[in-house]
N, C-alpha and C. Protein backbone atom coordinates (compact mmCIF):
# COMPACT_ATOMS: atom_id res chain seq x y z
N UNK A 1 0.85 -1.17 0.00
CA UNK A 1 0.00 0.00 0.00
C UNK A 1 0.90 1.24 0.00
N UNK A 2 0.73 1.84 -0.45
CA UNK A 2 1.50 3.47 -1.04
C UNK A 2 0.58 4.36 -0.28
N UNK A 3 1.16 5.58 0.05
CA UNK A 3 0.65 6.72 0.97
C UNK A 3 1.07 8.05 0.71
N UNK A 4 0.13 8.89 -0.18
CA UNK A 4 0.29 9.96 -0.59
C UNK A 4 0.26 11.28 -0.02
N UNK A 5 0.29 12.13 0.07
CA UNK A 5 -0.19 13.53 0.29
C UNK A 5 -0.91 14.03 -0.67
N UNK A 6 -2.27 14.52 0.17
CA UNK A 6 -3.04 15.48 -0.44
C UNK A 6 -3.15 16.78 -0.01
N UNK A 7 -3.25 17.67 -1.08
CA UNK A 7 -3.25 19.08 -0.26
C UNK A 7 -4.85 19.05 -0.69
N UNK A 8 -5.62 19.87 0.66
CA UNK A 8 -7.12 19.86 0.27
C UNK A 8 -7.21 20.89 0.97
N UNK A 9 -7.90 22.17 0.39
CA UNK A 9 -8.30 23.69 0.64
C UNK A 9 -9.65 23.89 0.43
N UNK A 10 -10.31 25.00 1.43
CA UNK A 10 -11.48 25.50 0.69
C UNK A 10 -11.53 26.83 -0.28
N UNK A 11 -11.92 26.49 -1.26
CA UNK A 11 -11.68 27.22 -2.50
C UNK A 11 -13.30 28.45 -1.84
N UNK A 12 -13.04 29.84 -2.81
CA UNK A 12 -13.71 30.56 -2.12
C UNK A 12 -15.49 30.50 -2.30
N UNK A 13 -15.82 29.41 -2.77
CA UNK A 13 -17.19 29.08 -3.11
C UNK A 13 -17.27 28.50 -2.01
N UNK A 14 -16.78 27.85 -1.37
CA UNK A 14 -17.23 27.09 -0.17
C UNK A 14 -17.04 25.44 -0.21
N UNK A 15 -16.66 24.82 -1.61
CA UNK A 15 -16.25 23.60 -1.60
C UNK A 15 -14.60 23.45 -1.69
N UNK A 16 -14.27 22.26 -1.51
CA UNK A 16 -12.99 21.53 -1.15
C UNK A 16 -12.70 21.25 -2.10
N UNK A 17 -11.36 21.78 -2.65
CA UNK A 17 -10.19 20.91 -3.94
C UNK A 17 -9.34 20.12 -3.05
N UNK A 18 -9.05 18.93 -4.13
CA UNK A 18 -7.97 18.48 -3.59
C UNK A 18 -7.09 17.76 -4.42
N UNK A 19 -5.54 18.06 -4.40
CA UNK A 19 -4.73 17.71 -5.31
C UNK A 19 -3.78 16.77 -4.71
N UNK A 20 -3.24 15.99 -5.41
CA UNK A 20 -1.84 14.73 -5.26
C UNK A 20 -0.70 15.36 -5.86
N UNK A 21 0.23 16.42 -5.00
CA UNK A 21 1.40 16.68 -5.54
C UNK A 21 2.48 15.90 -6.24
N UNK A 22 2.23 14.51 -6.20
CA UNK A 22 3.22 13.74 -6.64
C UNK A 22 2.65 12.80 -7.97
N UNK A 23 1.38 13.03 -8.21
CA UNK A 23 0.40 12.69 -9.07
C UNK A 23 0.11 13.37 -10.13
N UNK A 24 0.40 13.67 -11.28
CA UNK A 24 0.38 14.66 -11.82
C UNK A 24 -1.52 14.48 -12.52
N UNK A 25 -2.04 15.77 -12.81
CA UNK A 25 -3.23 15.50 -13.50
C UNK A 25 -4.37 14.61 -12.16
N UNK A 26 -3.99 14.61 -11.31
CA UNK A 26 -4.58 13.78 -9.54
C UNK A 26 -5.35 15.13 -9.35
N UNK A 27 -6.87 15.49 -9.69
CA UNK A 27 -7.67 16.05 -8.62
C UNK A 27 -8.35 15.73 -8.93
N UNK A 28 -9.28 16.34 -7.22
CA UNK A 28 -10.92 15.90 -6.93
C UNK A 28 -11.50 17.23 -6.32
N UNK A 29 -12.70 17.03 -6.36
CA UNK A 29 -13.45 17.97 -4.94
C UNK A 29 -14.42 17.45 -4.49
N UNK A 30 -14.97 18.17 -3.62
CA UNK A 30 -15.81 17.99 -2.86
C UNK A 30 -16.83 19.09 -2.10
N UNK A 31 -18.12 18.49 -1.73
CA UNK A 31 -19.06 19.94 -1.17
C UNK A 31 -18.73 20.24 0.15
N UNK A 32 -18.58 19.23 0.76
CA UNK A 32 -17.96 19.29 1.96
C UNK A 32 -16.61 18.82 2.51
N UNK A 33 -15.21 19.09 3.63
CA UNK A 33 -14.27 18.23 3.81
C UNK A 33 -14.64 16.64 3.85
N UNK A 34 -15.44 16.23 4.47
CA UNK A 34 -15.65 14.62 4.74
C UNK A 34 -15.51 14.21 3.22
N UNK A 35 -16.53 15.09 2.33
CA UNK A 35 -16.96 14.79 0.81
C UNK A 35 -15.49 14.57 0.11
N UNK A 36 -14.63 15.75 0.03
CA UNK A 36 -13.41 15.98 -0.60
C UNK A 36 -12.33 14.58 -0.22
N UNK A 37 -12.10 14.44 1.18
CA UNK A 37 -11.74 13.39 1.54
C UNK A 37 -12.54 12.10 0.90
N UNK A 38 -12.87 11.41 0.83
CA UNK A 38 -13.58 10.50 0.30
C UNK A 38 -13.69 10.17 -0.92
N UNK A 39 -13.83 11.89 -1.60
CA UNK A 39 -13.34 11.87 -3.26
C UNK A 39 -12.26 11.67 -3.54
N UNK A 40 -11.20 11.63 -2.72
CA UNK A 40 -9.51 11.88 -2.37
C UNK A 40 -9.20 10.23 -2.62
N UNK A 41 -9.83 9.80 -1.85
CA UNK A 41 -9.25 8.24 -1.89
C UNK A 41 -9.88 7.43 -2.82
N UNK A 42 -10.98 7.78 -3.33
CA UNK A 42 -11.33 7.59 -4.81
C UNK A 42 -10.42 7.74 -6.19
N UNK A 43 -10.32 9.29 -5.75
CA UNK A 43 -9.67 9.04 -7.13
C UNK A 43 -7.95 8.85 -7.00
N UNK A 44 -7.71 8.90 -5.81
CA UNK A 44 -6.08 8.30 -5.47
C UNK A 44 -6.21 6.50 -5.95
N UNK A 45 -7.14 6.11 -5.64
CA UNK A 45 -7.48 4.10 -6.17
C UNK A 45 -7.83 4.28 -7.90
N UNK A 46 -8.17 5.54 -8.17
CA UNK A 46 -8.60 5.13 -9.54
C UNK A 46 -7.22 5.25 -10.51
N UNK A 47 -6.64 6.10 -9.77
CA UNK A 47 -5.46 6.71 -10.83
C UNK A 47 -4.27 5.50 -10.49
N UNK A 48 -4.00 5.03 -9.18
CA UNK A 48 -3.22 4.10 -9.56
C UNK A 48 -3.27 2.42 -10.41
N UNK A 49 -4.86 2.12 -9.91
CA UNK A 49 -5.62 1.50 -10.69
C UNK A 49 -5.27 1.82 -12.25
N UNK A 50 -5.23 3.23 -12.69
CA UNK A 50 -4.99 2.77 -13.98
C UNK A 50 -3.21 2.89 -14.27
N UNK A 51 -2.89 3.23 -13.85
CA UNK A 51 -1.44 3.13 -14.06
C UNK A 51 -1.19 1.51 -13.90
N UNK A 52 -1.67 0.86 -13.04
CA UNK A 52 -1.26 -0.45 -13.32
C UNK A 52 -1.59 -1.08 -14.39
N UNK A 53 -2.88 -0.47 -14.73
CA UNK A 53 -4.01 -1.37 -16.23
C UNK A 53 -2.90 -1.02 -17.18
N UNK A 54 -2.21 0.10 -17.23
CA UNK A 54 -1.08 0.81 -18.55
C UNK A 54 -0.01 0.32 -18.19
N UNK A 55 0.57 -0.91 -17.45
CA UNK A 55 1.80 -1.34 -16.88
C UNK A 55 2.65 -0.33 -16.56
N UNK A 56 2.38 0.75 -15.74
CA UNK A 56 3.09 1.68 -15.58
C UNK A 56 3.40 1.92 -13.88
N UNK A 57 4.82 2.35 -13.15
CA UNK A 57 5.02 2.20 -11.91
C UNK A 57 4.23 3.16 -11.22
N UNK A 58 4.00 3.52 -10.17
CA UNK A 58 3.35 4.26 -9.60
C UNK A 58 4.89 4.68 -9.00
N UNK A 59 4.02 6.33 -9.04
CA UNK A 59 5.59 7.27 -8.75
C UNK A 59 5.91 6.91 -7.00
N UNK A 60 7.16 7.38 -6.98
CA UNK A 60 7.48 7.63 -5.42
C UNK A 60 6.80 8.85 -4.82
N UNK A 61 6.77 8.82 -3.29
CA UNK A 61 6.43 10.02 -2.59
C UNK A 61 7.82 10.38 -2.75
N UNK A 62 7.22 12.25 -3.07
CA UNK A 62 8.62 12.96 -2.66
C UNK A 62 7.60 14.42 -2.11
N UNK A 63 6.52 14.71 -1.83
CA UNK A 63 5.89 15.54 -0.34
C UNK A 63 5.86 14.97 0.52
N UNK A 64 6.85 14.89 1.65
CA UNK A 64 6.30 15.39 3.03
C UNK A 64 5.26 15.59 4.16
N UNK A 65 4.45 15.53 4.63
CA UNK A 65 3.82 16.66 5.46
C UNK A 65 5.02 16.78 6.84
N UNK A 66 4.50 17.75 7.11
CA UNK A 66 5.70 18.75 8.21
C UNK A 66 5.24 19.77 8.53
N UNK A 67 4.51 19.09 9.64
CA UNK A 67 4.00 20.30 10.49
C UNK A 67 4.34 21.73 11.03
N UNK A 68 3.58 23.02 10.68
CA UNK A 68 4.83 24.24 11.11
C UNK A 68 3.57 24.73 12.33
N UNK A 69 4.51 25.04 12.99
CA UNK A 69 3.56 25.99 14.26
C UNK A 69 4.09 27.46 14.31
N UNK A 70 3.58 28.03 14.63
CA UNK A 70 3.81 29.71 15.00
C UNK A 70 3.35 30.10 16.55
């Protein structure tokens, strides 16, 4: 099992993007966070799903998360 980073924001309409920095062409959204999340791991299974159907590797993580405090 592989473990990505998603960055997921609320965009100024009020719903959730969310992108796979290491995924290129990797987004989703959502109406709500729970929603966005959920769409997240959807389409994180669909996209490697097809990279395997195309015999193709699934990339390495190279984001991070790293928490900053102030």
């Amino acid at each position: 099992m592989r473990t990505y980073v998603a960055h997921i924001w609320q965009d100024t309409n009020g719903t959730y993007s969310v992108e796979f920095p290491d995924l290129p062409g990797c987004y989703t959204w959502g109406e709500t966070l729970e929603e966005a999340q959920a769409m997240a791991k959807e389409a994180l299974t669909g996209y490697l799903e097809g990279l395997a159907t195309q015999h193709e590797s699934a990339p390495r993580q190279t984001y991070y998360p790293v928490p900053v405090t102030t």
